[in-house]
C-alpha atoms as a PDB file:
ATOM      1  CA  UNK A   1       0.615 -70.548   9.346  1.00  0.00           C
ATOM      2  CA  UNK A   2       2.524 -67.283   9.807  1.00  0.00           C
ATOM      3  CA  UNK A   3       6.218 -68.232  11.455  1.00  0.00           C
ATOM      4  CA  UNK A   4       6.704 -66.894  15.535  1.00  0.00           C
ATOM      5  CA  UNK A   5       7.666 -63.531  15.913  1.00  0.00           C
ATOM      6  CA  UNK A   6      11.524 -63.934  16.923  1.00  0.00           C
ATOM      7  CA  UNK A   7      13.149 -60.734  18.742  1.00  0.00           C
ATOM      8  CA  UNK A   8      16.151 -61.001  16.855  1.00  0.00           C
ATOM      9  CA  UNK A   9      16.813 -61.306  13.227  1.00  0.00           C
ATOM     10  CA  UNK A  10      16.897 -65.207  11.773  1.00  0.00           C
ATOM     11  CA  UNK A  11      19.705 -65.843   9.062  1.00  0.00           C
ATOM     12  CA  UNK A  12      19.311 -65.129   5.387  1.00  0.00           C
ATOM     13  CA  UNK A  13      21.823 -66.233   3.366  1.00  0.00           C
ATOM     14  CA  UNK A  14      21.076 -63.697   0.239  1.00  0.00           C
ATOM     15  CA  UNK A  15      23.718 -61.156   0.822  1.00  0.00           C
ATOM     16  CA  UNK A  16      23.534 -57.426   1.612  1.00  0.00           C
ATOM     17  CA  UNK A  17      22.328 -55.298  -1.226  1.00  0.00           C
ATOM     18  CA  UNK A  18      21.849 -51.937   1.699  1.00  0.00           C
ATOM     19  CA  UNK A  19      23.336 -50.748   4.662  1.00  0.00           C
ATOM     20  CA  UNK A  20      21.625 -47.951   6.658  1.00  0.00           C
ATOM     21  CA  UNK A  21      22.034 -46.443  10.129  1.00  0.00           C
ATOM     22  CA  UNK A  22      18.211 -45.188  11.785  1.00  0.00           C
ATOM     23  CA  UNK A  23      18.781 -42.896  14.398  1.00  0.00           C
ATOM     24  CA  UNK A  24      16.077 -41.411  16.935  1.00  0.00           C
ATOM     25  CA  UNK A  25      13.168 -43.437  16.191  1.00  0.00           C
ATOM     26  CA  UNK A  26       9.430 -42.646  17.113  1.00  0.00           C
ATOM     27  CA  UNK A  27       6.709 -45.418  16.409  1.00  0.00           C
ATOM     28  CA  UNK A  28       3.271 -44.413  16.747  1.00  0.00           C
ATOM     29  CA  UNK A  29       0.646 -46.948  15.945  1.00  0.00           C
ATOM     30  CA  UNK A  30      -2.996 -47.325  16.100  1.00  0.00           C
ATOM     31  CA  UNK A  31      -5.535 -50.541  15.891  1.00  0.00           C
ATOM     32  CA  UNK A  32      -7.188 -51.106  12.757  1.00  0.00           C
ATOM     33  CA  UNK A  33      -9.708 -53.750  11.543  1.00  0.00           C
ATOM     34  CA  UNK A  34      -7.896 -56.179   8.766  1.00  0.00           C
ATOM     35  CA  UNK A  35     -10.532 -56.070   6.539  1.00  0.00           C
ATOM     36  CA  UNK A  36     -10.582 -52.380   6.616  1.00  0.00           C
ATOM     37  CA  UNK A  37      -7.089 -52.072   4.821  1.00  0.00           C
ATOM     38  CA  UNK A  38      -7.110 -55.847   3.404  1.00  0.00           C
ATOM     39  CA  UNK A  39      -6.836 -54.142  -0.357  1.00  0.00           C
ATOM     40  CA  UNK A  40      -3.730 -51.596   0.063  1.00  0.00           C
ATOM     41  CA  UNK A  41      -1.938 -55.455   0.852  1.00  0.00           C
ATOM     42  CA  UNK A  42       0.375 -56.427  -2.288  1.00  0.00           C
ATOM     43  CA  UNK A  43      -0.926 -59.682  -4.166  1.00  0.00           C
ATOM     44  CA  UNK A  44      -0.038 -62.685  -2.161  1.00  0.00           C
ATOM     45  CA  UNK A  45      -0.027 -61.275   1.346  1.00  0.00           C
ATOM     46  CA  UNK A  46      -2.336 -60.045   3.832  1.00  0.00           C
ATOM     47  CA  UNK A  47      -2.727 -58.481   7.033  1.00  0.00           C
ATOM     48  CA  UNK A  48      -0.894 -59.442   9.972  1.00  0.00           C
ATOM     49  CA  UNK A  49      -2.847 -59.404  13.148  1.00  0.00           C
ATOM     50  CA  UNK A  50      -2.667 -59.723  17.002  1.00  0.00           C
ATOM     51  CA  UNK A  51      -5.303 -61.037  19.016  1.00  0.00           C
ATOM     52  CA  UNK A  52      -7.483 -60.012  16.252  1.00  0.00           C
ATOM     53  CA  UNK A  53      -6.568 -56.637  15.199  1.00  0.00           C
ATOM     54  CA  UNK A  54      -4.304 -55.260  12.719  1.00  0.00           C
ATOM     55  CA  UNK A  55      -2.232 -51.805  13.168  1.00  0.00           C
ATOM     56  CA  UNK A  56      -1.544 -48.960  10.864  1.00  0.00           C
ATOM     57  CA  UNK A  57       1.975 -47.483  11.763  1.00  0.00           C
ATOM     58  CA  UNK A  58       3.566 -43.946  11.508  1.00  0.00           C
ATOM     59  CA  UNK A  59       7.495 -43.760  11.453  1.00  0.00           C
ATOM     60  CA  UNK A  60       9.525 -41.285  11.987  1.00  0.00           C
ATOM     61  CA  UNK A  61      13.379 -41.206  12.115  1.00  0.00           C
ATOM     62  CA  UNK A  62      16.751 -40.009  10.654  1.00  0.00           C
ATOM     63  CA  UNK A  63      18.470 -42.059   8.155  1.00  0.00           C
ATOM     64  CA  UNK A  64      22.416 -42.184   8.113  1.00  0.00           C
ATOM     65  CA  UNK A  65      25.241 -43.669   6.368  1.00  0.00           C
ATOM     66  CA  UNK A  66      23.112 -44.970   3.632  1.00  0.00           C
ATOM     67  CA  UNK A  67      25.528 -47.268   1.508  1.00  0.00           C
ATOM     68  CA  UNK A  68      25.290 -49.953  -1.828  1.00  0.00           C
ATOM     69  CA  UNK A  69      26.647 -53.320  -0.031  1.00  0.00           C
ATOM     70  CA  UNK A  70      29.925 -52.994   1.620  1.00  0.00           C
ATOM     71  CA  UNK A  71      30.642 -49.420  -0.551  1.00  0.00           C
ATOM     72  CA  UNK A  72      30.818 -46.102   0.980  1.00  0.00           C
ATOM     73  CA  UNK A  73      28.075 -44.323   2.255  1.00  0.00           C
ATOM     74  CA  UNK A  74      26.081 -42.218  -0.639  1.00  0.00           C
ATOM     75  CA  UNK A  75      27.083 -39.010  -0.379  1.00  0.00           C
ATOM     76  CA  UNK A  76      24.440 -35.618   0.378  1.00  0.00           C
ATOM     77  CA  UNK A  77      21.581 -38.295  -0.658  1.00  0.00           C
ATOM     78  CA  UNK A  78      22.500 -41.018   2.197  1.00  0.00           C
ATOM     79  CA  UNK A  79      21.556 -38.809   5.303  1.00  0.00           C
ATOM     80  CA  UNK A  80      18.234 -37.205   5.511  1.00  0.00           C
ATOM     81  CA  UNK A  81      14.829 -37.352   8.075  1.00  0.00           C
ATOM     82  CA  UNK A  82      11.446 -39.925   7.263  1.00  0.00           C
ATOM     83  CA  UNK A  83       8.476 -40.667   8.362  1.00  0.00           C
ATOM     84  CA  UNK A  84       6.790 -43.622   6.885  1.00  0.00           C
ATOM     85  CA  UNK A  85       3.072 -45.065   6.752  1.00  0.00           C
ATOM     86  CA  UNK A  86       3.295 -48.429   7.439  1.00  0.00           C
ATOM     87  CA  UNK A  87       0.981 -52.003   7.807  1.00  0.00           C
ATOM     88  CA  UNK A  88       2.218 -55.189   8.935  1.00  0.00           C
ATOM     89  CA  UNK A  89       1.651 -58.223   6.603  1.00  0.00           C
ATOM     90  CA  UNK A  90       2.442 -61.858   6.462  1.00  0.00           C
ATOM     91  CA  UNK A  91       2.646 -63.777   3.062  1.00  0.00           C
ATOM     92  CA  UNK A  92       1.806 -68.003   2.428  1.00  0.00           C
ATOM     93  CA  UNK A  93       5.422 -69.139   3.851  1.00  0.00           C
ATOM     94  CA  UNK A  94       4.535 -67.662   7.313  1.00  0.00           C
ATOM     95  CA  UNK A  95       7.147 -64.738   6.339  1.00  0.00           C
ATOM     96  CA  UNK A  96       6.154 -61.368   8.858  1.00  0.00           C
ATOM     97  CA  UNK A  97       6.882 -57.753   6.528  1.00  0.00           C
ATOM     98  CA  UNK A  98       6.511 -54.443   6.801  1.00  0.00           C
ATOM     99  CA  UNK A  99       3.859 -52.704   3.627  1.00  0.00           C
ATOM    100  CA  UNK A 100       4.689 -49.468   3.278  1.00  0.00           C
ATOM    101  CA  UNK A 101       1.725 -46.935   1.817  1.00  0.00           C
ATOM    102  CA  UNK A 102       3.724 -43.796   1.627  1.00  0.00           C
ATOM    103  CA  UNK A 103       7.417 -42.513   2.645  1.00  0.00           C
ATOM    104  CA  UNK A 104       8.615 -38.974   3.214  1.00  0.00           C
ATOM    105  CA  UNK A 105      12.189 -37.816   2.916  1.00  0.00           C
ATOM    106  CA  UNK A 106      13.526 -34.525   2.468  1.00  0.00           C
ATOM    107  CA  UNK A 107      16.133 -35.740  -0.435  1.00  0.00           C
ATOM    108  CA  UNK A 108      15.154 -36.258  -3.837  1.00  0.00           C
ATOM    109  CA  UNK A 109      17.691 -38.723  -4.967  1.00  0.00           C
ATOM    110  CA  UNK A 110      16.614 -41.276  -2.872  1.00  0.00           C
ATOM    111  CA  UNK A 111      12.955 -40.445  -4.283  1.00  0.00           C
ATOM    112  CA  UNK A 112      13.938 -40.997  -7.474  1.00  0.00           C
ATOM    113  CA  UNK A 113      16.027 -43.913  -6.926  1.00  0.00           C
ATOM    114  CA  UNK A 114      13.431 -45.678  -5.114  1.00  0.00           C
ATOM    115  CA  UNK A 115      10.402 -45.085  -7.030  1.00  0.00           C
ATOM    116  CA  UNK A 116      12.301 -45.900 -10.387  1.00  0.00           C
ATOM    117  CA  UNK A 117      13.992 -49.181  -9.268  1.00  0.00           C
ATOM    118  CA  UNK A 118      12.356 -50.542  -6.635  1.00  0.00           C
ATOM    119  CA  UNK A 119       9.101 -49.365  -7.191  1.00  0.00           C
ATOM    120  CA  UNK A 120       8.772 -48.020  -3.394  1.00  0.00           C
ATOM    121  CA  UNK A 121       6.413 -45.046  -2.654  1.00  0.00           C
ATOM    122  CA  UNK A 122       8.733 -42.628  -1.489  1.00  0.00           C
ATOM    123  CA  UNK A 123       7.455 -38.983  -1.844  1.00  0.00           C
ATOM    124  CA  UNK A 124       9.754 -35.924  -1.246  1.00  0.00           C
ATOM    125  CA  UNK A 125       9.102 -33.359   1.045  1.00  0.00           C
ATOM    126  CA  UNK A 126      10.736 -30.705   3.333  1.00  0.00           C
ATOM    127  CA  UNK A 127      11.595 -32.492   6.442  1.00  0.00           C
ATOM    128  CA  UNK A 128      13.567 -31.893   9.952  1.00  0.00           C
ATOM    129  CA  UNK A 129      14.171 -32.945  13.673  1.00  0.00           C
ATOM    130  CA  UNK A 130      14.889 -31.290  16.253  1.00  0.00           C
ATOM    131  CA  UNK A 131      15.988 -32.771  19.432  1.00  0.00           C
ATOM    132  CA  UNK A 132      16.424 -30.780  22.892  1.00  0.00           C
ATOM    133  CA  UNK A 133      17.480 -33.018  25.722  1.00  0.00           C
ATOM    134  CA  UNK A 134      14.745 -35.337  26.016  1.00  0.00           C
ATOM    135  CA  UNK A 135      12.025 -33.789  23.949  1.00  0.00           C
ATOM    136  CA  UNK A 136      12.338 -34.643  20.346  1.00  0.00           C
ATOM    137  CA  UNK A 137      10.403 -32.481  17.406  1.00  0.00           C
ATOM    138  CA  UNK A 138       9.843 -34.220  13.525  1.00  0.00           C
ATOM    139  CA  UNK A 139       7.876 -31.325  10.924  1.00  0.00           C
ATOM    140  CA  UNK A 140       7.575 -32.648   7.477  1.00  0.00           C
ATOM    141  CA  UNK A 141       5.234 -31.521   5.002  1.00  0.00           C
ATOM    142  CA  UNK A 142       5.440 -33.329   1.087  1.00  0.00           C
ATOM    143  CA  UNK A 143       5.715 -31.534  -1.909  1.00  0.00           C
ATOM    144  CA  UNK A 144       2.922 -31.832  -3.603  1.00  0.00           C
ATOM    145  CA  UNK A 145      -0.161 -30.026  -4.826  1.00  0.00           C
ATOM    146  CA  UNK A 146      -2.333 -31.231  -1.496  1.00  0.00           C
ATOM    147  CA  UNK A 147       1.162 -30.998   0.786  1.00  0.00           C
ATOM    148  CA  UNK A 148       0.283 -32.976   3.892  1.00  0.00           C
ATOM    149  CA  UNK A 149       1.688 -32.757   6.393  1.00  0.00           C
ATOM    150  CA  UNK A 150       2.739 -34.315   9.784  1.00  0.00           C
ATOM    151  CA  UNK A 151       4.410 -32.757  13.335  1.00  0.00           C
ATOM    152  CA  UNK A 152       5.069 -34.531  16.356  1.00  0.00           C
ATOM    153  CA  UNK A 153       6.305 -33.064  19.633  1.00  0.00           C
ATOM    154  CA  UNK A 154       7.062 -35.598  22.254  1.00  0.00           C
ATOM    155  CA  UNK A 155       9.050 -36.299  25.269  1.00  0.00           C
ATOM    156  CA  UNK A 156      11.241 -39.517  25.923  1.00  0.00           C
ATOM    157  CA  UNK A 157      10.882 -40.880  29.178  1.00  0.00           C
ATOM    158  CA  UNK A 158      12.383 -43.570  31.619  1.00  0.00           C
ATOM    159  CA  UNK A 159      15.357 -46.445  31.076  1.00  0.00           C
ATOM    160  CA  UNK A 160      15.772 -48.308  27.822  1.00  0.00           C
ATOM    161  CA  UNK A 161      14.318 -51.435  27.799  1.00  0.00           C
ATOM    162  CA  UNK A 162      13.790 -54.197  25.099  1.00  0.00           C
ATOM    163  CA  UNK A 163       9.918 -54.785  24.096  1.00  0.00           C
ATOM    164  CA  UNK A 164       6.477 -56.242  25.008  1.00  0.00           C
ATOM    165  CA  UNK A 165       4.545 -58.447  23.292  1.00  0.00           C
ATOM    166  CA  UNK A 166       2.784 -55.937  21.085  1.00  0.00           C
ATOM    167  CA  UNK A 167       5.582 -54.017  20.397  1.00  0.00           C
ATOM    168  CA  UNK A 168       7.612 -57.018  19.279  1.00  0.00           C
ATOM    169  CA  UNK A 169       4.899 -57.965  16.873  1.00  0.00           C
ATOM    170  CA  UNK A 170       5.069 -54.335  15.574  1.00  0.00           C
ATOM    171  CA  UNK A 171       8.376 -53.651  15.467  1.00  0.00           C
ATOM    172  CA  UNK A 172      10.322 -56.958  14.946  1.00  0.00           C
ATOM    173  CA  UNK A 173       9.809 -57.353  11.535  1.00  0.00           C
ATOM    174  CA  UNK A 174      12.716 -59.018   9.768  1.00  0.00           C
ATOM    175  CA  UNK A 175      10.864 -58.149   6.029  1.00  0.00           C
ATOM    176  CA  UNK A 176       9.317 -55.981   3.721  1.00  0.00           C
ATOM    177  CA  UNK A 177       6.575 -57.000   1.034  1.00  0.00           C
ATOM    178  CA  UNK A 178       6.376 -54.789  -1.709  1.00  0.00           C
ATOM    179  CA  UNK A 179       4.541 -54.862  -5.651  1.00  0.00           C
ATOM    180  CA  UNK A 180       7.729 -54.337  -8.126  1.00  0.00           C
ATOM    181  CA  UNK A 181       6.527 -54.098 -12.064  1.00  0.00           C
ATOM    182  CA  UNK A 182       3.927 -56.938 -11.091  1.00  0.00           C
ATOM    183  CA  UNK A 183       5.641 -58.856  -8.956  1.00  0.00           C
ATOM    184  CA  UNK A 184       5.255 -59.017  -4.909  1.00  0.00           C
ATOM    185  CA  UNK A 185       8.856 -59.207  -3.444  1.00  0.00           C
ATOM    186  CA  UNK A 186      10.137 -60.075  -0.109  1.00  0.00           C
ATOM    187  CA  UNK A 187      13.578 -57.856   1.115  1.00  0.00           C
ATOM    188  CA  UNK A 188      15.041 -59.552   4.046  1.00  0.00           C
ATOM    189  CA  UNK A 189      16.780 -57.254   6.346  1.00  0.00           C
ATOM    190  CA  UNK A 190      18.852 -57.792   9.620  1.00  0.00           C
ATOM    191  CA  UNK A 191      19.998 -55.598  12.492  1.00  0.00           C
ATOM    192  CA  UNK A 192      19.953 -56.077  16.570  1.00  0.00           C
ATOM    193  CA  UNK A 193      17.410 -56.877  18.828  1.00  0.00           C
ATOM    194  CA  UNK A 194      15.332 -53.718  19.298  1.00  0.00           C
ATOM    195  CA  UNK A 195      16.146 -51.388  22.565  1.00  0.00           C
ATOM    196  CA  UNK A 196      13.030 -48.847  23.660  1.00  0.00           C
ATOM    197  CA  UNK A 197      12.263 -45.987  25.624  1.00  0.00           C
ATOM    198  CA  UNK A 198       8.665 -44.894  26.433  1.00  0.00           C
ATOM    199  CA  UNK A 199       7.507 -41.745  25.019  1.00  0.00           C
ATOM    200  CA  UNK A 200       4.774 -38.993  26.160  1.00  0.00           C
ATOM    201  CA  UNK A 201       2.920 -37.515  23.288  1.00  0.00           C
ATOM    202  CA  UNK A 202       2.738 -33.827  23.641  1.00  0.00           C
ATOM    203  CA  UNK A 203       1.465 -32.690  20.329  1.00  0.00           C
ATOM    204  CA  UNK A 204       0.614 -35.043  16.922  1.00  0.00           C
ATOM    205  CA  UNK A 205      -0.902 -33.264  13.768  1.00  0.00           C
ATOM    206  CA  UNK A 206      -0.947 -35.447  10.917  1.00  0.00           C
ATOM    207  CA  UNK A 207      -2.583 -35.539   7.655  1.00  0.00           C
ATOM    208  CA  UNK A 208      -0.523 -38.727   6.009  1.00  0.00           C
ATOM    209  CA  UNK A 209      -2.464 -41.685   7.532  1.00  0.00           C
ATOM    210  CA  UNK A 210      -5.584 -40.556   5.887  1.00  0.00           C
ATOM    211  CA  UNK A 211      -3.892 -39.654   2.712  1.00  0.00           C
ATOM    212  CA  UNK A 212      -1.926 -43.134   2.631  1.00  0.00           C
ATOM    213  CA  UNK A 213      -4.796 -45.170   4.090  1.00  0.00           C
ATOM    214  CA  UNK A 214      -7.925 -43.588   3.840  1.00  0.00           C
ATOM    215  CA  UNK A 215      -8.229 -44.247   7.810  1.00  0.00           C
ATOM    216  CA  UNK A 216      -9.171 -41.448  10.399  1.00  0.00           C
ATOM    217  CA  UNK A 217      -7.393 -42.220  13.707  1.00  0.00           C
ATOM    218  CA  UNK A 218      -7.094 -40.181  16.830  1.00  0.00           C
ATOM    219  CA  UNK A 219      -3.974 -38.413  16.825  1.00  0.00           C
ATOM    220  CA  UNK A 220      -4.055 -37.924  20.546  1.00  0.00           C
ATOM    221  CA  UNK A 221      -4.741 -41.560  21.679  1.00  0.00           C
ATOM    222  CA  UNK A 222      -2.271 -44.807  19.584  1.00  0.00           C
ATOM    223  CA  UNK A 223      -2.684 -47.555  20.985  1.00  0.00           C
ATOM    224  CA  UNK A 224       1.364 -47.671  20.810  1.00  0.00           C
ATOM    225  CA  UNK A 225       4.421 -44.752  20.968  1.00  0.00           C
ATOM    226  CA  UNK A 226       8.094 -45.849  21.590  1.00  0.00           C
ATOM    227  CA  UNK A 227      10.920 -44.111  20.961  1.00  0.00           C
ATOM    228  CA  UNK A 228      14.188 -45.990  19.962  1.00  0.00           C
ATOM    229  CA  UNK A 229      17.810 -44.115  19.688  1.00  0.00           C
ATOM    230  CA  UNK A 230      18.790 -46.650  17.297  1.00  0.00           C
ATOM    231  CA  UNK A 231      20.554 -48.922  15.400  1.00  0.00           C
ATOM    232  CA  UNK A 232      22.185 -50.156  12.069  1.00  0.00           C
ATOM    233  CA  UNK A 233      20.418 -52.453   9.320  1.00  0.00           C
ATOM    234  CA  UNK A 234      21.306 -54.604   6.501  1.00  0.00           C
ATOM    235  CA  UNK A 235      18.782 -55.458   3.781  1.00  0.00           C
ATOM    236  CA  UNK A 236      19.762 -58.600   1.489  1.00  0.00           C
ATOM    237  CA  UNK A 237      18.814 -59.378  -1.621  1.00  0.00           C
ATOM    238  CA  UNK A 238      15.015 -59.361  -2.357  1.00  0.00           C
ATOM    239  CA  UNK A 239      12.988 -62.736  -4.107  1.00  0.00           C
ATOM    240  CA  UNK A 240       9.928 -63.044  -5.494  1.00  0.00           C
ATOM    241  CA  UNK A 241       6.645 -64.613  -3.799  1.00  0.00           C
ATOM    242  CA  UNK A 242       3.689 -63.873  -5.908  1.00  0.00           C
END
């Protein structure tokens, strides 16, 4: 049976390997069958689901003060803007993760670093945000021969406030399942309770759910979009599960 979904981060005793800061956060999700994306799961976990249905996630957000353990943060190559295309799986133990499908930065070195040793599909691209009082802007387009590309425009409303019960089960994952040279892994990570805003979409054109997933969704309607200013994170030492 797959374990509760806790708000804040149960103990792992496995170390830090990373330490990251995410800062202005925007999670836009949309409902999605589970047998519709059951094979882009990693071998020995599935999809999650919530009263039945499964949701594909879009990410975007600015990473900072990326650092090895307790070292110094990586210089030029720790601080740069993502979006990620995520889905939300659970393995045999019970253990909640995140699967990410694709992930956009606009540094190589973390591209290469992350495709060579852990195996992670990061993809580099040219990638910014722009932020102007309450209305925050994310462009990114990869670099690639097809070059998708996502923008959203939106505006953050109201007081900060911790979650629901949806958007605990999307965003309070305290995992991520990944395939590493044939073996699935499970990378524990820890950070705060997460604190939202709401968010008004004003403008979403993206072409990297359908080139990560296959999926058409409606830009204009997710089911879900939060915005978070957020928060630090610590990822421990990853073990094997399948």
């Amino acid at each position: 049976m797959p374990q509760p979904v806790p708000a804040a981060a149960p103990q792992h005793s496995s170390g830090s390997v990373f330490r990251q800061r995410w800062t202005d956060l925007v999670f836009v999700h949309w409902e999605t069958s589970p047998d519709t994306v059951a094979h882009l799961f990693p071998k020995g976990t599935r999809p999650d689901v919530l009263d039945g249905k499964t949701y594909v996630g879009l990410v975007f957000f600015g990473m900072r003060e990326l650092r090895l353990a307790r070292g110094p943060a990586v210089p030029y190559g720790g601080r740069f803007e993502e979006i990620n295309v995520r889905l939300y799986s659970v393995d045999a133990a019970g253990r909640r993760g995140v699967v990410f499908l694709s992930l956009d930065c606009s540094r190589l070195l973390p591209v290469i670093a992350a495709n060579s040793l852990f195996g992670l599909p990061y993809r580099w691209a040219s990638a910014r945000c722009d932020r102007f009082e309450d209305r925050i802007l994310y462009t990114i387009r990869r670099k690639s021969r097809e070059c998708p590309h996502s923008r959203l425009w939106a505006a953050i409303e109201g007081e900060e406030r911790g979650p629901n019960p949806l958007e605990n089960f999307l965003t309070a994952r305290w995992g991520l399942h990944a395939r590493t040279r044939g073996r699935t892994l499970y990378w524990p990570l820890h950070h705060e309770p997460w604190r939202f805003r709401d968010a008004a979409l004003l403008l979403l054109e993206d072409q990297l759910v359908r080139a990560a997933t296959g999926l058409t969704v409606d830009a204009s309607a997710p089911a879900s979009l939060l915005y978070s200013q957020g928060l630090s994170v610590r990822f421990g030492r990853p073990f094997r599960i399948s």
